[in-house]
Protein backbone atom coordinates (compact mmCIF):
# COMPACT_ATOMS: atom_id res chain seq x y z
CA UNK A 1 101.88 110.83 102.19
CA UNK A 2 98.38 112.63 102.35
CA UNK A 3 98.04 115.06 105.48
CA UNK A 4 94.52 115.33 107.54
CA UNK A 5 93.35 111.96 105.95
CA UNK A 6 92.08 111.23 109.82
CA UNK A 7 89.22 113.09 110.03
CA UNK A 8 87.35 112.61 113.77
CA UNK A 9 83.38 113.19 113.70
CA UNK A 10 83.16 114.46 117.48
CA UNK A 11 86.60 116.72 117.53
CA UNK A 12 89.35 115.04 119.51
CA UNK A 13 89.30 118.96 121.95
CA UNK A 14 85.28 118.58 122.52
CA UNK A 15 85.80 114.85 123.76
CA UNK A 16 88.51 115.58 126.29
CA UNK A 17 86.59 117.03 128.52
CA UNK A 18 85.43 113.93 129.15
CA UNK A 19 88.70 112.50 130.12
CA UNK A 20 89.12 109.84 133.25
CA UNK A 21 90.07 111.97 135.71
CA UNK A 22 92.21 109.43 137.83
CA UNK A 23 93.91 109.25 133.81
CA UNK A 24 94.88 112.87 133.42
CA UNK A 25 98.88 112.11 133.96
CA UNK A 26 99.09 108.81 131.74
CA UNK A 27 101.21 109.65 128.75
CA UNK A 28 98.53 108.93 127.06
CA UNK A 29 94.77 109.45 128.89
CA UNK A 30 91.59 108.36 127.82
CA UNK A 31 87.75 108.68 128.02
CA UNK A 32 85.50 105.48 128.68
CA UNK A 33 83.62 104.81 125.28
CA UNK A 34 80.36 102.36 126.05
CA UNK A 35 78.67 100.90 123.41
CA UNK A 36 74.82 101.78 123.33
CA UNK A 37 73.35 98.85 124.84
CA UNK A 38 76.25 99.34 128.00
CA UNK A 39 77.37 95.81 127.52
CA UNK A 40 80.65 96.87 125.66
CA UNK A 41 83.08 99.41 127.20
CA UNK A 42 86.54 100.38 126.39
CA UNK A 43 89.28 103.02 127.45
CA UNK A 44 90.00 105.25 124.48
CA UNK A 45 92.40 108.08 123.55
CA UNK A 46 90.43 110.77 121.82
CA UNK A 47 92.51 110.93 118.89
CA UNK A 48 91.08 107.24 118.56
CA UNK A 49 87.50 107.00 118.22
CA UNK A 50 84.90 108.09 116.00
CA UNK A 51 86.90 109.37 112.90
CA UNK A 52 86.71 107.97 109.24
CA UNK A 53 89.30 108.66 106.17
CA UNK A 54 88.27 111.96 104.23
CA UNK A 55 84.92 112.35 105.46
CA UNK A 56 84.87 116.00 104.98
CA UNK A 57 87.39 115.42 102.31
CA UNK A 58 86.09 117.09 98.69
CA UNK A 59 88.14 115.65 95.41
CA UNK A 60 88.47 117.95 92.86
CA UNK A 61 88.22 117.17 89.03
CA UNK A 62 91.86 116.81 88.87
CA UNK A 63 92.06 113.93 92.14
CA UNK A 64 93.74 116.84 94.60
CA UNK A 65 92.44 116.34 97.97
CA UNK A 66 90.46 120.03 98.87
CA UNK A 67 90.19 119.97 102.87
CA UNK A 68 88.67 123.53 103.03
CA UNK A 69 85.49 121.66 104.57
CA UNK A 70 87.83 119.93 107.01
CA UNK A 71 89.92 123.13 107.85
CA UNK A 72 86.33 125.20 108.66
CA UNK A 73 85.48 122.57 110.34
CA UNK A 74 88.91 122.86 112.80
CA UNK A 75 88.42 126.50 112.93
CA UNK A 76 85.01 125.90 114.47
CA UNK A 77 86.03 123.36 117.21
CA UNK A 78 89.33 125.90 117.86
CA UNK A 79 86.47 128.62 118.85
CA UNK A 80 84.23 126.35 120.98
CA UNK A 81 87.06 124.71 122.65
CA UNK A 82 88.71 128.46 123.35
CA UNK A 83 85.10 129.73 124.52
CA UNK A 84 84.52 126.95 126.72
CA UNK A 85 87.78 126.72 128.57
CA UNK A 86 88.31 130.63 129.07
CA UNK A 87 84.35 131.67 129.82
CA UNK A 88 81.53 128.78 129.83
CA UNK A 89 83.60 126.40 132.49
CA UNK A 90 84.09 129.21 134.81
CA UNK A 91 80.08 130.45 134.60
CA UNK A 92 81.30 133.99 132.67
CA UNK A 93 78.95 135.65 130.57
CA UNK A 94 79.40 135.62 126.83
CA UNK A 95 79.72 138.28 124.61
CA UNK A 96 77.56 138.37 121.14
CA UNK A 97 80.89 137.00 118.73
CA UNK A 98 81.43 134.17 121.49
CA UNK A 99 77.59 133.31 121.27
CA UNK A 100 77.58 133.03 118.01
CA UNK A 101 80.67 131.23 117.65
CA UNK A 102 79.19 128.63 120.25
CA UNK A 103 76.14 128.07 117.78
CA UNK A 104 78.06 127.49 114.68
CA UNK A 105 79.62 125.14 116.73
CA UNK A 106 76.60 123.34 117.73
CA UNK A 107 75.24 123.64 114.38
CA UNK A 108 78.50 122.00 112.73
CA UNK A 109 78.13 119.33 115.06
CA UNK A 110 74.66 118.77 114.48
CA UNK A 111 75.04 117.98 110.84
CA UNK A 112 78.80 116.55 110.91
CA UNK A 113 77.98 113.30 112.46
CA UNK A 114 78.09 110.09 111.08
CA UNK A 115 74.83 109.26 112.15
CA UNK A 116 73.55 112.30 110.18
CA UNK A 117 75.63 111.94 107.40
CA UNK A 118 73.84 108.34 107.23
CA UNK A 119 70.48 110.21 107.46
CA UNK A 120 70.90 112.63 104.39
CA UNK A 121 72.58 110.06 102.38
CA UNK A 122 68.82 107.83 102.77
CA UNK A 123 67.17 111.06 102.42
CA UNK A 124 68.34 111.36 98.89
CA UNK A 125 68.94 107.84 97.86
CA UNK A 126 65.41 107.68 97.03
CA UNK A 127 64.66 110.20 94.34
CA UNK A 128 68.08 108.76 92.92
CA UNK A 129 66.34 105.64 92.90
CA UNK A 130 62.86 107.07 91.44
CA UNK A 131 65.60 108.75 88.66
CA UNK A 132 67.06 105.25 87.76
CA UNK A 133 63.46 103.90 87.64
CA UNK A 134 62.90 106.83 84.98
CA UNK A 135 65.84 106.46 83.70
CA UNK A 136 65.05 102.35 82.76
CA UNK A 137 61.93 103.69 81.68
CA UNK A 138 62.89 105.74 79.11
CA UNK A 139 65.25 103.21 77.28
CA UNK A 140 61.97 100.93 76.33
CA UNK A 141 59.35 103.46 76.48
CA UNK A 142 57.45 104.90 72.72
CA UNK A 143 58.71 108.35 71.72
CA UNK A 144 55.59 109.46 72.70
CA UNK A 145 55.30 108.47 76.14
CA UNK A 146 58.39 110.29 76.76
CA UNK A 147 56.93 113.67 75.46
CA UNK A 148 54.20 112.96 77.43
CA UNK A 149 56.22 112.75 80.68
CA UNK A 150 58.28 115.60 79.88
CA UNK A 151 55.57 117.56 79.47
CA UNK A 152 53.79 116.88 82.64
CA UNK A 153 57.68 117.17 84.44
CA UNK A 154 57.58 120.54 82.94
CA UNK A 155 54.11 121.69 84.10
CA UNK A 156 54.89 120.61 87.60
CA UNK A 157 58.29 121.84 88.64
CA UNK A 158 60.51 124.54 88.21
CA UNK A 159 63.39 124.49 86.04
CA UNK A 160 64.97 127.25 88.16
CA UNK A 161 65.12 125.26 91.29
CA UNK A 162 65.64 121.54 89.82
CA UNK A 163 68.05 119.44 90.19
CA UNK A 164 69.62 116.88 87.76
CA UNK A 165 70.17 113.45 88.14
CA UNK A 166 73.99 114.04 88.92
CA UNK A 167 73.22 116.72 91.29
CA UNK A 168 71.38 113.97 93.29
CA UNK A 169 74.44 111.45 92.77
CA UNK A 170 76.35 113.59 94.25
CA UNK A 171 74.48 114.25 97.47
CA UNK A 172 74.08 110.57 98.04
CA UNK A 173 77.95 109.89 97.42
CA UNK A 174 79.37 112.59 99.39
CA UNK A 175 75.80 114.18 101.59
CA UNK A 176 78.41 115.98 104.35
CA UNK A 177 80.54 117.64 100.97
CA UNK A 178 78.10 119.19 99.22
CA UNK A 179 75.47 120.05 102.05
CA UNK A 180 76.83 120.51 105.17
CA UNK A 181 78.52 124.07 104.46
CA UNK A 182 74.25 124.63 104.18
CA UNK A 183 73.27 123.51 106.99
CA UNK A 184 75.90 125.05 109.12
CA UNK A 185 75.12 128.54 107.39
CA UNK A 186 71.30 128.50 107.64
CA UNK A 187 71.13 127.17 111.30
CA UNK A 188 73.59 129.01 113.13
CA UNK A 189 71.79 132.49 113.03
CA UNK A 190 68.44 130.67 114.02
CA UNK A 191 69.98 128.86 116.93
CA UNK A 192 71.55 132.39 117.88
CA UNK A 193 67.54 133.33 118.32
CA UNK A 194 67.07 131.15 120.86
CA UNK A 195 67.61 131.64 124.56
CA UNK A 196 70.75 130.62 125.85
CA UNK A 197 71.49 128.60 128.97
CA UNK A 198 73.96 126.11 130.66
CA UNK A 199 73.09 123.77 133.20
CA UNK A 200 75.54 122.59 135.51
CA UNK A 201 76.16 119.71 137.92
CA UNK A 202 78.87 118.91 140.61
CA UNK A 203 77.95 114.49 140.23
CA UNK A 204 81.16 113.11 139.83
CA UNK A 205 79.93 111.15 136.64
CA UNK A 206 78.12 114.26 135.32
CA UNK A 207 77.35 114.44 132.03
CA UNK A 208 78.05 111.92 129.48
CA UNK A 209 77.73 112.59 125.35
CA UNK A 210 77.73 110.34 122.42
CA UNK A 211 78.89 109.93 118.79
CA UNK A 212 75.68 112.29 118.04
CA UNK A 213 75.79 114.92 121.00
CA UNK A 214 73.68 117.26 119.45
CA UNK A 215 70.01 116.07 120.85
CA UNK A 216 66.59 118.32 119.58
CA UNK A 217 63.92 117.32 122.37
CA UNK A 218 59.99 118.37 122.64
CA UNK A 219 58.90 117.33 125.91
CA UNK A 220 55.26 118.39 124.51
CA UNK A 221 55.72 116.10 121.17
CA UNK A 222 53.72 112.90 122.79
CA UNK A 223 50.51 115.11 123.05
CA UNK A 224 50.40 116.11 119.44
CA UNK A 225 49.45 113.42 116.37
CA UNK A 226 52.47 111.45 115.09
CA UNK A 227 52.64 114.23 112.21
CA UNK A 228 53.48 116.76 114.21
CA UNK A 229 55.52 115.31 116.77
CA UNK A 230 59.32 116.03 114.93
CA UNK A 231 61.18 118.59 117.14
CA UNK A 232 61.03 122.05 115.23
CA UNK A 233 61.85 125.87 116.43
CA UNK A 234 58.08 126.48 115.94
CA UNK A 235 57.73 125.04 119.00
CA UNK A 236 57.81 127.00 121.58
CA UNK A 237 58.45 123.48 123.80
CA UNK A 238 61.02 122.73 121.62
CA UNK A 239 64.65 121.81 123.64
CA UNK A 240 68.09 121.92 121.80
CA UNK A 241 71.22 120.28 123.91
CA UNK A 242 74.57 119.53 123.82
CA UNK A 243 76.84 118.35 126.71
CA UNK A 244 80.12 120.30 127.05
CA UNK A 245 81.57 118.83 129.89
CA UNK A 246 80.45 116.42 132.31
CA UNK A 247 79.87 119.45 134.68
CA UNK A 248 77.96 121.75 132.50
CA UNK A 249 75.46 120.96 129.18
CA UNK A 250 74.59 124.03 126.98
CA UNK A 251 70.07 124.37 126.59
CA UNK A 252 68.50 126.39 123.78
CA UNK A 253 65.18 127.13 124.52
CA UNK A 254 62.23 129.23 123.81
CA UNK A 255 60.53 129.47 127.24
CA UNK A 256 63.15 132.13 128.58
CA UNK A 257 65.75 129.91 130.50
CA UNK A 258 68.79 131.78 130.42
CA UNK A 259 72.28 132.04 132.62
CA UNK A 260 74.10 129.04 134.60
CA UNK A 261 71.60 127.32 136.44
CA UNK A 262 72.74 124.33 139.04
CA UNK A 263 70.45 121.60 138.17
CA UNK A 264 69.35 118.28 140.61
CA UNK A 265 70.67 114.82 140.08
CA UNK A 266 67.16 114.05 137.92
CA UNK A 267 67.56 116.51 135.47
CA UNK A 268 71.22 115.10 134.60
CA UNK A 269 69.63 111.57 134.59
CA UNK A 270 66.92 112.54 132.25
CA UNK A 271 69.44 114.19 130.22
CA UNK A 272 71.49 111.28 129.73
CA UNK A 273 68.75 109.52 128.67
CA UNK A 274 67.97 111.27 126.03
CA UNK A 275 71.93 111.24 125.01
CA UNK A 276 71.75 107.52 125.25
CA UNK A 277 68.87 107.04 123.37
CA UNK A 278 69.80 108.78 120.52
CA UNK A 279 73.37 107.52 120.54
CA UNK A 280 74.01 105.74 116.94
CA UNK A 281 76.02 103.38 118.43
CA UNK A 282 78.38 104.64 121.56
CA UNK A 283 77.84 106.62 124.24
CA UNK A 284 80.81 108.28 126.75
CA UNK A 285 82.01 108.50 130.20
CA UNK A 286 84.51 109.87 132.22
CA UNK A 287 84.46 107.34 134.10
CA UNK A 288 84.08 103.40 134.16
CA UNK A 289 80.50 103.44 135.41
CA UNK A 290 76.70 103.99 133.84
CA UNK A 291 72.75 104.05 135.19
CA UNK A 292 70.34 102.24 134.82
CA UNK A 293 68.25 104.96 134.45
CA UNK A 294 70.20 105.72 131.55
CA UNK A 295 68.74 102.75 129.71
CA UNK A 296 65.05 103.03 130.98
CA UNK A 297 62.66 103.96 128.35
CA UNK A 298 59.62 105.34 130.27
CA UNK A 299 56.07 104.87 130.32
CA UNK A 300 53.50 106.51 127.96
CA UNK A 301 52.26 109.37 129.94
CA UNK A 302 48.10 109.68 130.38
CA UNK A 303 47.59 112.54 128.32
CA UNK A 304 49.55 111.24 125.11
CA UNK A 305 47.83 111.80 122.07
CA UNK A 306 47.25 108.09 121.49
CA UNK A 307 45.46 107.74 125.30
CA UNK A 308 43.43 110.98 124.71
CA UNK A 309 41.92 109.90 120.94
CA UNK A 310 41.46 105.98 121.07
């Protein structure tokens, strides 16, 4: 039988920290999994929920199963778990290795996701759809139509940096296989850049994360045009957050917030919010209970960019 076919999206030691707390000495405890409109809930194990066969699975040309992406992966969420339990949940100062760890960590679990896995593979779907167009094209087209559009394919791209048409198959079969190990490397050191801070709360619900934790926020996007309004690191506004425990949530930022800082009840509000919101389809809980405020999705502020250039 094939080992590590089980492969969980949100690692099973990130989730319990979100564990019922009146649970902890079941045989077998579990964290309360909501669906994202709240009218769904259920009491799950985290070896349970959000996991798919051979996600990060890569098959070779011979049919083995190569789970290097899988076993990085585990090596990753062994680090963050280790940090978080020995330094960040006792409000200890980390050292340079353990930051860094911490942002590969958010990194991975920025791009590991379902919900982003989803993304990329619609990302690339359509030039493999322009391709097939082409590729229909060609089979009734004159010979010299095709010279024609070779030519001006030359004269416009370069052959250094394309990619072929089963280079593009490829990252809309398997997006996490072949461009995740990117992501994780080109990210990391430019999350390391930013400042480094973790909020913290004593609410008993805390907290909560989702099946796509990882949540880029510009609380200055609504003034700009539509354009411009994608979170980047350009921004100096620009808000990068992951919840780590339903006491404490890790911020990058760029406006020089730094250390443990003890937040009020509204800033955990807002932030779960934002986790709900961009939720693909759960949200969790340590415990049986959610807010409305949770669900409420604002009011276009006066100064938006729409309200300032009718």
């Amino acid at each position: 039988m094939s080992k590590h076919k089980k492969q969980h999206f949100i690692p099973q030691c990130y989730l319990k920290a979100w564990l019922d707390p009146s649970a902890l000495k079941d045989p077998d405890p579990y964290v309360w999994v909501f669906s994202i409109d709240g009218n769904d809930v259920k009491k799950k194990a985290p070896r349970n929920v959000f996991f798919e066969t051979d996600m990060y699975t890569i098959t070779n040309a011979d049919g083995d199963r190569n789970l290097v992406l899988e076993r990085g992966l585990g090596q990753a969420e062994g680090d963050f778990a280790s940090i978080r339990d020995r330094k960040i949940s006792h409000q200890r100062p980390l050292d340079p290795m353990e930051h860094m760890r911490i942002c590969v960590f958010i990194a991975a679990m920025q791009g590991r996701t379902r919900a982003n896995r989803d993304h990329l593979r619609q990302q690339w779907n359509q030039p493999l759809e322009l391709m097939d167009k082409m590729i229909e094209w060609a089979q009734t087209a004159t010979p010299e139509q095709v010279k024609q559009a070779l030519s001006a394919s030359v004269a416009t791209s370069s052959t250094r940096d394309s990619l072929s048409y089963e280079d593009v198959k490829q990252f809309v079969q398997r997006p996490l296989q072949n461009m995740l190990p990117s992501i994780v490397r080109v990210a990391s050191p430019l999350l390391c850049r930013l400042d480094f801070a973790v909020l913290t709360t004593t609410d008993e619900i805390g907290f909560i994360t989702s099946d796509h934790p990882v949540i880029w926020f510009d609380a200055e996007a609504y003034k700009r045009p539509p354009l411009w309004r994608a979170p980047a690191l350009m921004y100096e506004s620009i808000e990068i957050t992951l919840p780590v425990s339903p006491q404490q949530c890790i911020l990058l930022n760029r406006r020089g917030v730094t250390g443990y800082i003890p937040v009020p009840q509204s800033v955990v509000d807002e932030n779960n919010r934002r986790v709900r919101f961009s939720a693909q389809e759960y949200f969790v809980v340590c415990r049986k209970e959610k807010r409305d405020i949770w669900f409420d999705p604002g009011e276009e502020p006066r100064d938006s960019w729409e309200k300032t250039h009718p």
